[in-house]
PDB file of N, CA and C in Angstrom:
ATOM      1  N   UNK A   1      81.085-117.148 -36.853  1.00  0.00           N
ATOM      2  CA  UNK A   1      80.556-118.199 -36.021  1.00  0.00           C
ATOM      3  C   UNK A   1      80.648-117.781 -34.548  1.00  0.00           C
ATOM      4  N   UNK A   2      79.448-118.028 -33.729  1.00  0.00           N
ATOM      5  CA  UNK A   2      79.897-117.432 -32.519  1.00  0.00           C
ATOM      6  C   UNK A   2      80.142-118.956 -31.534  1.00  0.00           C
ATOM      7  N   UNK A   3      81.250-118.426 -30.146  1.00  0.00           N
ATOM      8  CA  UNK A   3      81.588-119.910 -29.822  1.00  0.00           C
ATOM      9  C   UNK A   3      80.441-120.088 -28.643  1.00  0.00           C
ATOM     10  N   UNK A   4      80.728-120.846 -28.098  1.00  0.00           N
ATOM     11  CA  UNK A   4      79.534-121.528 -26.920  1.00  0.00           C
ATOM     12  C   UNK A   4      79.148-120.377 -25.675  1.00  0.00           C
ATOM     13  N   UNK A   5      80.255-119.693 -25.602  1.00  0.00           N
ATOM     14  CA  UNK A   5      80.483-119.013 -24.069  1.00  0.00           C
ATOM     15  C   UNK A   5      79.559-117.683 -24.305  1.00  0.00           C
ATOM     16  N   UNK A   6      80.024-116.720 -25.970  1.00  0.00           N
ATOM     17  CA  UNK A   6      78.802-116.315 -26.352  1.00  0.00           C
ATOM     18  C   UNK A   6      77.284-116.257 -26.474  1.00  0.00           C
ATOM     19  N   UNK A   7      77.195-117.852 -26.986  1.00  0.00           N
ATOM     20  CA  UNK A   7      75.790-118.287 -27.213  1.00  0.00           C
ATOM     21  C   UNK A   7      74.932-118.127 -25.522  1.00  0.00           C
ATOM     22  N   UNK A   8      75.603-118.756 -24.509  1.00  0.00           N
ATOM     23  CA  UNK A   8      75.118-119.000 -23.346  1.00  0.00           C
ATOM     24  C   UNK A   8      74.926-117.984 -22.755  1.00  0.00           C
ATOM     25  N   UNK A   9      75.957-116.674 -23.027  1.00  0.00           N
ATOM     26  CA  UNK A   9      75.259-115.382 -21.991  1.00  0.00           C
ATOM     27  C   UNK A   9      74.193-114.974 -22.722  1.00  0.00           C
ATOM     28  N   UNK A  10      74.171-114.569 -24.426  1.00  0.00           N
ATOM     29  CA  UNK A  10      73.139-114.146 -24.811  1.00  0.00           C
ATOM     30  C   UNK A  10      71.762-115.120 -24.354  1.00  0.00           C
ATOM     31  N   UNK A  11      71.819-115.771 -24.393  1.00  0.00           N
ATOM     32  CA  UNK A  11      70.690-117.048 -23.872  1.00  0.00           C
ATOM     33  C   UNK A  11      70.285-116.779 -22.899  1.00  0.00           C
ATOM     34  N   UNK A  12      71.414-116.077 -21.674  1.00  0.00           N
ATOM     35  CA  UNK A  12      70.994-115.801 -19.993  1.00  0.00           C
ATOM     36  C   UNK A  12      70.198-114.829 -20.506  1.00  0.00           C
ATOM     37  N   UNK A  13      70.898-113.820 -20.753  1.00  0.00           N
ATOM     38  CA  UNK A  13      70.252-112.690 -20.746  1.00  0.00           C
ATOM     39  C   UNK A  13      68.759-112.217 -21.687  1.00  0.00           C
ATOM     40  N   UNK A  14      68.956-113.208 -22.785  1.00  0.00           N
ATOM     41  CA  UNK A  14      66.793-113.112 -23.154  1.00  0.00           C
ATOM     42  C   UNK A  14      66.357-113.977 -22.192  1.00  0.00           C
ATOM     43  N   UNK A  15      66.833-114.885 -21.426  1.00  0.00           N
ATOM     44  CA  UNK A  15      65.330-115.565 -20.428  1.00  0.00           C
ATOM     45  C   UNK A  15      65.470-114.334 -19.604  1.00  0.00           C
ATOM     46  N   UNK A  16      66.559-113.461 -18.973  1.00  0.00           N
ATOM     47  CA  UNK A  16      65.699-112.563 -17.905  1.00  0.00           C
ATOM     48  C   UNK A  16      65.591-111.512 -18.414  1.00  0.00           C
ATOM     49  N   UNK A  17      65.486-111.179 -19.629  1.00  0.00           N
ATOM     50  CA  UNK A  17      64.666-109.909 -19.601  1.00  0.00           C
ATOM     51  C   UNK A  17      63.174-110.517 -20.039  1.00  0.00           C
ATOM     52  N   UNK A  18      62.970-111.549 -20.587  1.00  0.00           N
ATOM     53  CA  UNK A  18      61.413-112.331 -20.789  1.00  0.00           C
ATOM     54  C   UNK A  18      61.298-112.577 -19.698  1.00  0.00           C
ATOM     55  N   UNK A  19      61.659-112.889 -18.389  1.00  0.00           N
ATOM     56  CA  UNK A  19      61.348-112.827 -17.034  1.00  0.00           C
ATOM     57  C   UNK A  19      60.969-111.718 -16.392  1.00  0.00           C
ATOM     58  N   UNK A  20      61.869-110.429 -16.701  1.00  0.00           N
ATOM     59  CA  UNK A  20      61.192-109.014 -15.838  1.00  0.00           C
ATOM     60  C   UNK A  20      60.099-108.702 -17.069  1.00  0.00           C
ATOM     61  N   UNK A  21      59.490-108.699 -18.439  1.00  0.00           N
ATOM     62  CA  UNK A  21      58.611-108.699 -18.883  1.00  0.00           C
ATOM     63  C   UNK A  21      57.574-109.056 -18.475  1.00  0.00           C
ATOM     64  N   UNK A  22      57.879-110.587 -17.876  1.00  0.00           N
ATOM     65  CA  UNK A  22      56.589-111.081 -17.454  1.00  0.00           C
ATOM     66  C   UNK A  22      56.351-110.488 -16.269  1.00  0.00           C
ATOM     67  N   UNK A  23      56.863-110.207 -15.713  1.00  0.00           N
ATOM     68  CA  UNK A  23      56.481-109.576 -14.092  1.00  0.00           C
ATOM     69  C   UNK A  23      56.135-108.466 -14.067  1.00  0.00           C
ATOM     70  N   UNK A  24      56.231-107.346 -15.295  1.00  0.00           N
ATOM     71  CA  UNK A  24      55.641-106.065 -15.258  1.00  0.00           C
ATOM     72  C   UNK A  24      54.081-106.374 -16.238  1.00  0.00           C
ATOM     73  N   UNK A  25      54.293-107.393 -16.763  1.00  0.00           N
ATOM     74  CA  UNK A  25      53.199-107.372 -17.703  1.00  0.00           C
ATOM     75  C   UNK A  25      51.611-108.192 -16.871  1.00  0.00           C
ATOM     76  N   UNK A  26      51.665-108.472 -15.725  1.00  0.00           N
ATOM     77  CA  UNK A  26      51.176-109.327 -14.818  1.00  0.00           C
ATOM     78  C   UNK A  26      50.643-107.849 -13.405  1.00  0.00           C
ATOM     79  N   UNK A  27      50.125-107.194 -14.202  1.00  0.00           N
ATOM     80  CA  UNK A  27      49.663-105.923 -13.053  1.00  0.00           C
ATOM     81  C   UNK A  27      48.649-106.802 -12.268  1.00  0.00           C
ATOM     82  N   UNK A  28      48.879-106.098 -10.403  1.00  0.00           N
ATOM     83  CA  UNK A  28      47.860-106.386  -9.022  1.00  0.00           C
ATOM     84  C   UNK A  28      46.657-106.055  -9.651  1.00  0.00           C
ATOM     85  N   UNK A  29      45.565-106.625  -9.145  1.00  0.00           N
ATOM     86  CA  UNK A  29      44.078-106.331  -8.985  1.00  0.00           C
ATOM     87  C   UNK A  29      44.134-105.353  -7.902  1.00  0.00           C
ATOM     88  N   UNK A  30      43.768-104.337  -8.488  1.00  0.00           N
ATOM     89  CA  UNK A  30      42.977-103.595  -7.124  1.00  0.00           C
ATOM     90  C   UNK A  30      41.748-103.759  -6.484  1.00  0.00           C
ATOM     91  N   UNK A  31      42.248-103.665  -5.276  1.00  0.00           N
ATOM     92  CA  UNK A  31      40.879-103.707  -3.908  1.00  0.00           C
ATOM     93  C   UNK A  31      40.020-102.807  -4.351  1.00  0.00           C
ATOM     94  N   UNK A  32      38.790-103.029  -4.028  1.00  0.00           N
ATOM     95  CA  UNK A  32      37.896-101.805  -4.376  1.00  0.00           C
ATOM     96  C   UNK A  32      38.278-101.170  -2.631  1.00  0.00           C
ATOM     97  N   UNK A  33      38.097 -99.681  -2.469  1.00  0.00           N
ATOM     98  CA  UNK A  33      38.350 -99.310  -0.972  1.00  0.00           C
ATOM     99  C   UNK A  33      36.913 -99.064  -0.310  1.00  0.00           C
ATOM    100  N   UNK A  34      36.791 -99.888   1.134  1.00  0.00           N
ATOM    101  CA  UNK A  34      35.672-100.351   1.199  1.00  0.00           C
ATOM    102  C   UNK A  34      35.302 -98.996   2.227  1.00  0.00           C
ATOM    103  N   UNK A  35      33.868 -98.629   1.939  1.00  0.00           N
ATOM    104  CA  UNK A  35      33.176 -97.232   2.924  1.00  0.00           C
ATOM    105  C   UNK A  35      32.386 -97.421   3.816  1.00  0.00           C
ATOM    106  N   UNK A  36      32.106 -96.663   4.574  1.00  0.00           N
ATOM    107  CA  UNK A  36      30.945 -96.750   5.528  1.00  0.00           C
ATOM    108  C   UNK A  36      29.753 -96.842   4.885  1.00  0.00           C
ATOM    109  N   UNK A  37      28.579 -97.968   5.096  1.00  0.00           N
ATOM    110  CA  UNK A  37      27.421 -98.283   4.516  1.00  0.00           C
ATOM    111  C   UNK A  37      26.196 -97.344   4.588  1.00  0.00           C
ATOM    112  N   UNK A  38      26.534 -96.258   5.567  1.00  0.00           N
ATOM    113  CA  UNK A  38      25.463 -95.676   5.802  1.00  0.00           C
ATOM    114  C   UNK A  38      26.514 -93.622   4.839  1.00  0.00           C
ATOM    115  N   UNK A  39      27.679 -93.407   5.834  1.00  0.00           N
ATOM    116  CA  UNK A  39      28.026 -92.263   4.968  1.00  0.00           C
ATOM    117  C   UNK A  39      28.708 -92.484   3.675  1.00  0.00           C
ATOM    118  N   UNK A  40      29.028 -93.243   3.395  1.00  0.00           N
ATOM    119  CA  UNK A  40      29.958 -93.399   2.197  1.00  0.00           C
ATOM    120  C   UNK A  40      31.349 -92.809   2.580  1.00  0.00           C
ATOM    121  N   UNK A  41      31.774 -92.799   3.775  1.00  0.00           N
ATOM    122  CA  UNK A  41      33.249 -92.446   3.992  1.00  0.00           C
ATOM    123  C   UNK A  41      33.707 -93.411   4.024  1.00  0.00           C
ATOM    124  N   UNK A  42      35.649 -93.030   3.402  1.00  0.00           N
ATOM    125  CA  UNK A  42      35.914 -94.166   3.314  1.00  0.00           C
ATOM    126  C   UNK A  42      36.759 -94.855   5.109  1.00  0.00           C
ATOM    127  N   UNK A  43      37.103 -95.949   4.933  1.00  0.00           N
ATOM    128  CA  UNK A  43      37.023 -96.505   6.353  1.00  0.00           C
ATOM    129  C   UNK A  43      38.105 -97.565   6.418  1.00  0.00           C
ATOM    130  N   UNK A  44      38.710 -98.006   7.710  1.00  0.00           N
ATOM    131  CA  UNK A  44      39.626 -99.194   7.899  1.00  0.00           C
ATOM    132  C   UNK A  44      39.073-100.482   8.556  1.00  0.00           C
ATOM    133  N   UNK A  45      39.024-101.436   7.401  1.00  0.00           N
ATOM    134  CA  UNK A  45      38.329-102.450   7.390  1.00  0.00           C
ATOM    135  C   UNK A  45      38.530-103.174   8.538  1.00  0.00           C
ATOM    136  N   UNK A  46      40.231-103.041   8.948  1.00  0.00           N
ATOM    137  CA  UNK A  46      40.619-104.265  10.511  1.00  0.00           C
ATOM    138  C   UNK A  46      40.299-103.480  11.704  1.00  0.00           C
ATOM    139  N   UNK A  47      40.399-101.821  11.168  1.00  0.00           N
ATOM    140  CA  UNK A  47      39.753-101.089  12.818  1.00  0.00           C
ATOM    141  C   UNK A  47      38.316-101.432  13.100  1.00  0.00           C
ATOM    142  N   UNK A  48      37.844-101.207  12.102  1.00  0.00           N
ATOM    143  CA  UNK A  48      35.890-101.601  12.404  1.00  0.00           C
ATOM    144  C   UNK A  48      35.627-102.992  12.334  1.00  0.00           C
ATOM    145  N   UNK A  49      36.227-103.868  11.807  1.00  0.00           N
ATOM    146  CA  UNK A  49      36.265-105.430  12.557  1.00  0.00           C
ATOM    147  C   UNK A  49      36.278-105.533  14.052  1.00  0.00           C
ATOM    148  N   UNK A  50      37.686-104.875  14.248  1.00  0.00           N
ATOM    149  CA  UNK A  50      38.245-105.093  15.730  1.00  0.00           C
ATOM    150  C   UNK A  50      37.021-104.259  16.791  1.00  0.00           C
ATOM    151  N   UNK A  51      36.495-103.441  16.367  1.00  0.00           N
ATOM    152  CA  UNK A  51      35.772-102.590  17.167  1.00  0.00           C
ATOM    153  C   UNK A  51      34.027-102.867  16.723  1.00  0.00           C
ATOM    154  N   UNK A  52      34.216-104.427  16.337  1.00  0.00           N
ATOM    155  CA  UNK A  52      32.487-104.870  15.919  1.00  0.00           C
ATOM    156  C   UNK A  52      31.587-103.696  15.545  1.00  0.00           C
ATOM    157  N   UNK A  53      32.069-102.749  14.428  1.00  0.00           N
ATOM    158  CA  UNK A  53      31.176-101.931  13.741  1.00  0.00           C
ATOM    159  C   UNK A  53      30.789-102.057  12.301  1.00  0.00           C
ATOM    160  N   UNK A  54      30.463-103.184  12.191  1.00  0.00           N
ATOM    161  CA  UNK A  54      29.768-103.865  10.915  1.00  0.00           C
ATOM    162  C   UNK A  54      28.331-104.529  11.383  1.00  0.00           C
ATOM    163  N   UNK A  55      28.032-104.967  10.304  1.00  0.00           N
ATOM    164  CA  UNK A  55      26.579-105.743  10.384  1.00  0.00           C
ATOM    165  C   UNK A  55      26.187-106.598   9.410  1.00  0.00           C
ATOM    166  N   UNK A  56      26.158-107.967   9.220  1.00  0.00           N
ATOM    167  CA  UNK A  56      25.602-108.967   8.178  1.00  0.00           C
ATOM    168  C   UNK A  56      24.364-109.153   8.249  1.00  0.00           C
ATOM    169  N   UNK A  57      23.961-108.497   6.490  1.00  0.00           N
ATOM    170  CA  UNK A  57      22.835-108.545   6.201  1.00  0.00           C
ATOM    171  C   UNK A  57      22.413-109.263   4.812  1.00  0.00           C
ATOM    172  N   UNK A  58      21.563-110.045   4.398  1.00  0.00           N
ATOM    173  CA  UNK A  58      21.385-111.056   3.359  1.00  0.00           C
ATOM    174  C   UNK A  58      23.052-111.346   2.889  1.00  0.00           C
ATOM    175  N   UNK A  59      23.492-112.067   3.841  1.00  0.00           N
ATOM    176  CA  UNK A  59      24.941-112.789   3.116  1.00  0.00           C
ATOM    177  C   UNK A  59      25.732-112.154   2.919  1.00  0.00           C
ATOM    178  N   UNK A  60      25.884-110.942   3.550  1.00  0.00           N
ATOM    179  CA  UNK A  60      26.940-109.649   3.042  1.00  0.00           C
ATOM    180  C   UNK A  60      27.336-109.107   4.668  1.00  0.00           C
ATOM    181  N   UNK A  61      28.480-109.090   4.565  1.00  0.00           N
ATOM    182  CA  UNK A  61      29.137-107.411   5.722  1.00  0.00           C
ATOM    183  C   UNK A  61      29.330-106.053   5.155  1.00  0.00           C
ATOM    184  N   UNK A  62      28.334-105.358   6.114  1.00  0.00           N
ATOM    185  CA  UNK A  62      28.648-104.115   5.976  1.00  0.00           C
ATOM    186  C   UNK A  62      29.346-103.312   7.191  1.00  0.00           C
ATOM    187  N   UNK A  63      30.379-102.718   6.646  1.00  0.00           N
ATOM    188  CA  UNK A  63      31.298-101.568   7.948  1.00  0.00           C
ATOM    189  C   UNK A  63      30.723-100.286   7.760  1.00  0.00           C
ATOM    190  N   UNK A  64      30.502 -99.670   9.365  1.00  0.00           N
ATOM    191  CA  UNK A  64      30.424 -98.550   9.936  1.00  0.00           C
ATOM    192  C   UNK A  64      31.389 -97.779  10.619  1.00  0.00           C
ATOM    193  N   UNK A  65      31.746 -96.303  10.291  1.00  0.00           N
ATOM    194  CA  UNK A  65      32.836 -95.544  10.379  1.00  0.00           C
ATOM    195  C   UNK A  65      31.823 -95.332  11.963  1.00  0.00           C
ATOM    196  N   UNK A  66      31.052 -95.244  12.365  1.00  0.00           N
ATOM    197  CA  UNK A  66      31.174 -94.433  13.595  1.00  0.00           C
ATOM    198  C   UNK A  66      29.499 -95.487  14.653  1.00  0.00           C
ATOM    199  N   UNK A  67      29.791 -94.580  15.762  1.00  0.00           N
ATOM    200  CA  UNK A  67      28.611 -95.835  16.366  1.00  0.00           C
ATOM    201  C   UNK A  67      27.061 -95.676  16.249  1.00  0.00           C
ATOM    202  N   UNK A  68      27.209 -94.596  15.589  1.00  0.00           N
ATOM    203  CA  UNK A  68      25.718 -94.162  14.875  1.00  0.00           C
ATOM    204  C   UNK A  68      25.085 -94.688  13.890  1.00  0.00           C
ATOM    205  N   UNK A  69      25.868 -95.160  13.006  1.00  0.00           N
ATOM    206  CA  UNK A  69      25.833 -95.830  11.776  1.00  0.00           C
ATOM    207  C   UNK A  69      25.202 -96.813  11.756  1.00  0.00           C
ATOM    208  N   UNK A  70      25.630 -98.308  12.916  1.00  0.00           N
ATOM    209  CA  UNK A  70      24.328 -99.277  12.268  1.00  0.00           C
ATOM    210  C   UNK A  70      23.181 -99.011  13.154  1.00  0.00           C
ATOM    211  N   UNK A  71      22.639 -98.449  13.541  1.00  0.00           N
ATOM    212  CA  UNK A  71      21.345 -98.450  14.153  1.00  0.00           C
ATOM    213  C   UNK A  71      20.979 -97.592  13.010  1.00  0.00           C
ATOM    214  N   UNK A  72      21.338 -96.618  11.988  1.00  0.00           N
ATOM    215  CA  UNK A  72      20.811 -96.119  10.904  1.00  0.00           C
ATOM    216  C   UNK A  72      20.439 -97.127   9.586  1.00  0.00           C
ATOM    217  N   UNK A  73      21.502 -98.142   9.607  1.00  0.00           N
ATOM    218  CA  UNK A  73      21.311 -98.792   8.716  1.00  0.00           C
ATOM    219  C   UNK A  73      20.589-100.049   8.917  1.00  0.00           C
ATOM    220  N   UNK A  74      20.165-100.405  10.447  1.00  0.00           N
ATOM    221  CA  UNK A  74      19.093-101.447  11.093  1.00  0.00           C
ATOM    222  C   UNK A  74      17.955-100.923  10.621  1.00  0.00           C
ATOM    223  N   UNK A  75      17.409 -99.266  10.505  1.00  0.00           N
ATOM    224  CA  UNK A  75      16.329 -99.178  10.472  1.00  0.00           C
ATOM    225  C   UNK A  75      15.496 -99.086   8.961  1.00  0.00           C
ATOM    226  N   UNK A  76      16.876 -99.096   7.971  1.00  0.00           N
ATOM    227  CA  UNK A  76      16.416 -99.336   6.803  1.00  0.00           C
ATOM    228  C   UNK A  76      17.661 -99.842   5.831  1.00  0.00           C
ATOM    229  N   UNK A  77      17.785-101.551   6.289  1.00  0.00           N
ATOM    230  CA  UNK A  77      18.854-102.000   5.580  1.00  0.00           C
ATOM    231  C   UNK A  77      18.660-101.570   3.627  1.00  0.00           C
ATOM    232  N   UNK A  78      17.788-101.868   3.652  1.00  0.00           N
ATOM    233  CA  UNK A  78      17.718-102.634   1.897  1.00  0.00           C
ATOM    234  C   UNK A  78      17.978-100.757   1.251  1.00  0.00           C
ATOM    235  N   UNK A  79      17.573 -99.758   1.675  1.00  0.00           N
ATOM    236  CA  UNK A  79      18.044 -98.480   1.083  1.00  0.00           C
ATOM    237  C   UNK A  79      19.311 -98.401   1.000  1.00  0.00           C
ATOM    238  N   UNK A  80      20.367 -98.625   2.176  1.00  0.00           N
ATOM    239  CA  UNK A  80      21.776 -98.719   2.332  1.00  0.00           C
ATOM    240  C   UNK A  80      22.548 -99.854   1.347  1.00  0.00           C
ATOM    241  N   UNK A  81      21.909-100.629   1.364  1.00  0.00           N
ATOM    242  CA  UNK A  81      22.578-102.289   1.068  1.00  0.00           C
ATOM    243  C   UNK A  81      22.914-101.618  -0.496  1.00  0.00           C
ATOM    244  N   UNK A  82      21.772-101.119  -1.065  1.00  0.00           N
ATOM    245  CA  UNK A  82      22.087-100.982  -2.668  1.00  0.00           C
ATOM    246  C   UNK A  82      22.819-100.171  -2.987  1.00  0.00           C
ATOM    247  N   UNK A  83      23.463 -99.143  -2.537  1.00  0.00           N
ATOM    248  CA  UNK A  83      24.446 -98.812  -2.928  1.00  0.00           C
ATOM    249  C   UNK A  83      26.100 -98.788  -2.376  1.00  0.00           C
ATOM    250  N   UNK A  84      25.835 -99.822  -0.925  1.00  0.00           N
ATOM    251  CA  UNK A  84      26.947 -99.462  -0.086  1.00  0.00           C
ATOM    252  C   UNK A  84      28.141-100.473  -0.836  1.00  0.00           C
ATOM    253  N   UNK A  85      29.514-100.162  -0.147  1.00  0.00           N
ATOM    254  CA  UNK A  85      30.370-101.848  -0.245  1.00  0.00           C
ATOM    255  C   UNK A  85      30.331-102.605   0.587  1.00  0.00           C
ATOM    256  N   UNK A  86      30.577-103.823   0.110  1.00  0.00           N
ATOM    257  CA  UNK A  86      30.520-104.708   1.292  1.00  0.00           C
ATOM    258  C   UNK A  86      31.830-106.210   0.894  1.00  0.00           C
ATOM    259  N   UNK A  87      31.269-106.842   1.871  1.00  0.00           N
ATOM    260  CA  UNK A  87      31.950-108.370   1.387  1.00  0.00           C
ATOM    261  C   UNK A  87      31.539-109.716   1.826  1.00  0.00           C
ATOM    262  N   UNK A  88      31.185-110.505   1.010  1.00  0.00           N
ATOM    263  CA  UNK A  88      30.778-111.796   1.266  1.00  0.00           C
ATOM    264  C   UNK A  88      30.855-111.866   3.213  1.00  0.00           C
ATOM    265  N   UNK A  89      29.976-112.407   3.734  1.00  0.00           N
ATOM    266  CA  UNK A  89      30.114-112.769   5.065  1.00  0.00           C
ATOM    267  C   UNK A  89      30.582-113.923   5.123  1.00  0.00           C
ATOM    268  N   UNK A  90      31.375-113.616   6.279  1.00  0.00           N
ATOM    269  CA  UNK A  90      32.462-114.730   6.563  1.00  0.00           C
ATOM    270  C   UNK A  90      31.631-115.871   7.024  1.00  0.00           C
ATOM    271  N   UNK A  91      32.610-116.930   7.062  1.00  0.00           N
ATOM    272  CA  UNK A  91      32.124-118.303   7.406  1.00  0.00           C
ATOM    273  C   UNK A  91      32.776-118.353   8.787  1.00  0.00           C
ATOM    274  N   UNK A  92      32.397-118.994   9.899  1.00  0.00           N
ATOM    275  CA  UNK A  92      33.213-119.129  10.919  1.00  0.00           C
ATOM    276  C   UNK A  92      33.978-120.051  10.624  1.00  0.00           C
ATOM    277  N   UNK A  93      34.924-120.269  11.411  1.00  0.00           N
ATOM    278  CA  UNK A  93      35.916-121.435  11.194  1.00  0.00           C
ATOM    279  C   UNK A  93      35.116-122.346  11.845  1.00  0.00           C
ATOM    280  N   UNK A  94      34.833-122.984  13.164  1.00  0.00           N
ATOM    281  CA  UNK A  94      34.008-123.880  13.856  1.00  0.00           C
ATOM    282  C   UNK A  94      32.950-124.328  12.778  1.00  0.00           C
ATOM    283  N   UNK A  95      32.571-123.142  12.165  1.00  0.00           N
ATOM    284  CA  UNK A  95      31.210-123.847  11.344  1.00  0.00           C
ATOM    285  C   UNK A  95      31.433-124.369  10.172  1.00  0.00           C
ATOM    286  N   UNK A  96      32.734-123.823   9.520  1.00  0.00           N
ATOM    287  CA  UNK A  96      33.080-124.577   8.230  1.00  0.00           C
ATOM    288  C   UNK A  96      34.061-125.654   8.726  1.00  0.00           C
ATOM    289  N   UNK A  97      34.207-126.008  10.164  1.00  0.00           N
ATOM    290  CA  UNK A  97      35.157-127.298  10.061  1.00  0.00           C
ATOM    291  C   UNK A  97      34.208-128.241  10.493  1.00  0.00           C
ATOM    292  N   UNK A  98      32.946-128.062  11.123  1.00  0.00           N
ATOM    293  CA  UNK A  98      31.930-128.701  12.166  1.00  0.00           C
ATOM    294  C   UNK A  98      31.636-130.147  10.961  1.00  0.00           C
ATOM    295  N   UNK A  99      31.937-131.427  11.783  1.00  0.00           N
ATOM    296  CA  UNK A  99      31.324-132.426  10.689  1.00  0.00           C
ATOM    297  C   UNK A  99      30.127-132.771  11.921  1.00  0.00           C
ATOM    298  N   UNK A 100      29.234-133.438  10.862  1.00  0.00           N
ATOM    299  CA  UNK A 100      28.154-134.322  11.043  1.00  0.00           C
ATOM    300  C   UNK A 100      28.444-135.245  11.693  1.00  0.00           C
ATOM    301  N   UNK A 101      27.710-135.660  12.798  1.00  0.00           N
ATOM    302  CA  UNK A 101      27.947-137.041  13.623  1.00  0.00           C
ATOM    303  C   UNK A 101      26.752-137.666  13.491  1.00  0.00           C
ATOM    304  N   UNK A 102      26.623-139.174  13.375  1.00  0.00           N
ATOM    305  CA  UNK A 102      25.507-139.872  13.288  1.00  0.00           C
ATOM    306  C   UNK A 102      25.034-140.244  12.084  1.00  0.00           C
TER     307      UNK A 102
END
């Protein structure tokens, strides 16, 4: 017969190893890593934010590694668009908080 003090560690000890189970069994999504739209290099998404080298085109952002890039891809978005990465274009904040008056 086992007494209580037994029962209770074995008890601790299956909830946490069914606890670190669950936490290895629960793998991250990976980012896809996002490239330049025109070379396909790959690129840092908050440097070319910060340095306005992107361009929204049909509902999408596309980033440019260098300052050559979107005037290449102005002059023929829809060749670039299909194979580049991109990401949903942002919403402004002002415009997604803006209510209707009247």
């Amino acid at each position: 017969m086992i007494d209580m003090r037994k029962f209770a560690i074995i008890l601790a000890l299956a909830a946490l190893s069914v606890g670190a189970f669950a936490q290895k069994a629960t793998p991250k999504k990976a980012e896809k890593p996002m490239k330049c739209a025109v070379t396909n290099e790959a690129l840092n998404v908050a440097k070319a934010t910060k340095d306005h080298m992107y361009t929204d085109y049909k509902g999408r952002r596309y980033f440019f590694c260098c300052d050559g890039c979107p005037q290449t891809f102005k002059k023929n978005p829809a060749k670039y668009a299909k194979t580049a990465t991109s990401i949903p274009t942002p919403v402004p904040a002002k415009a997604a908080t803006k209510k209707k008056v009247g």
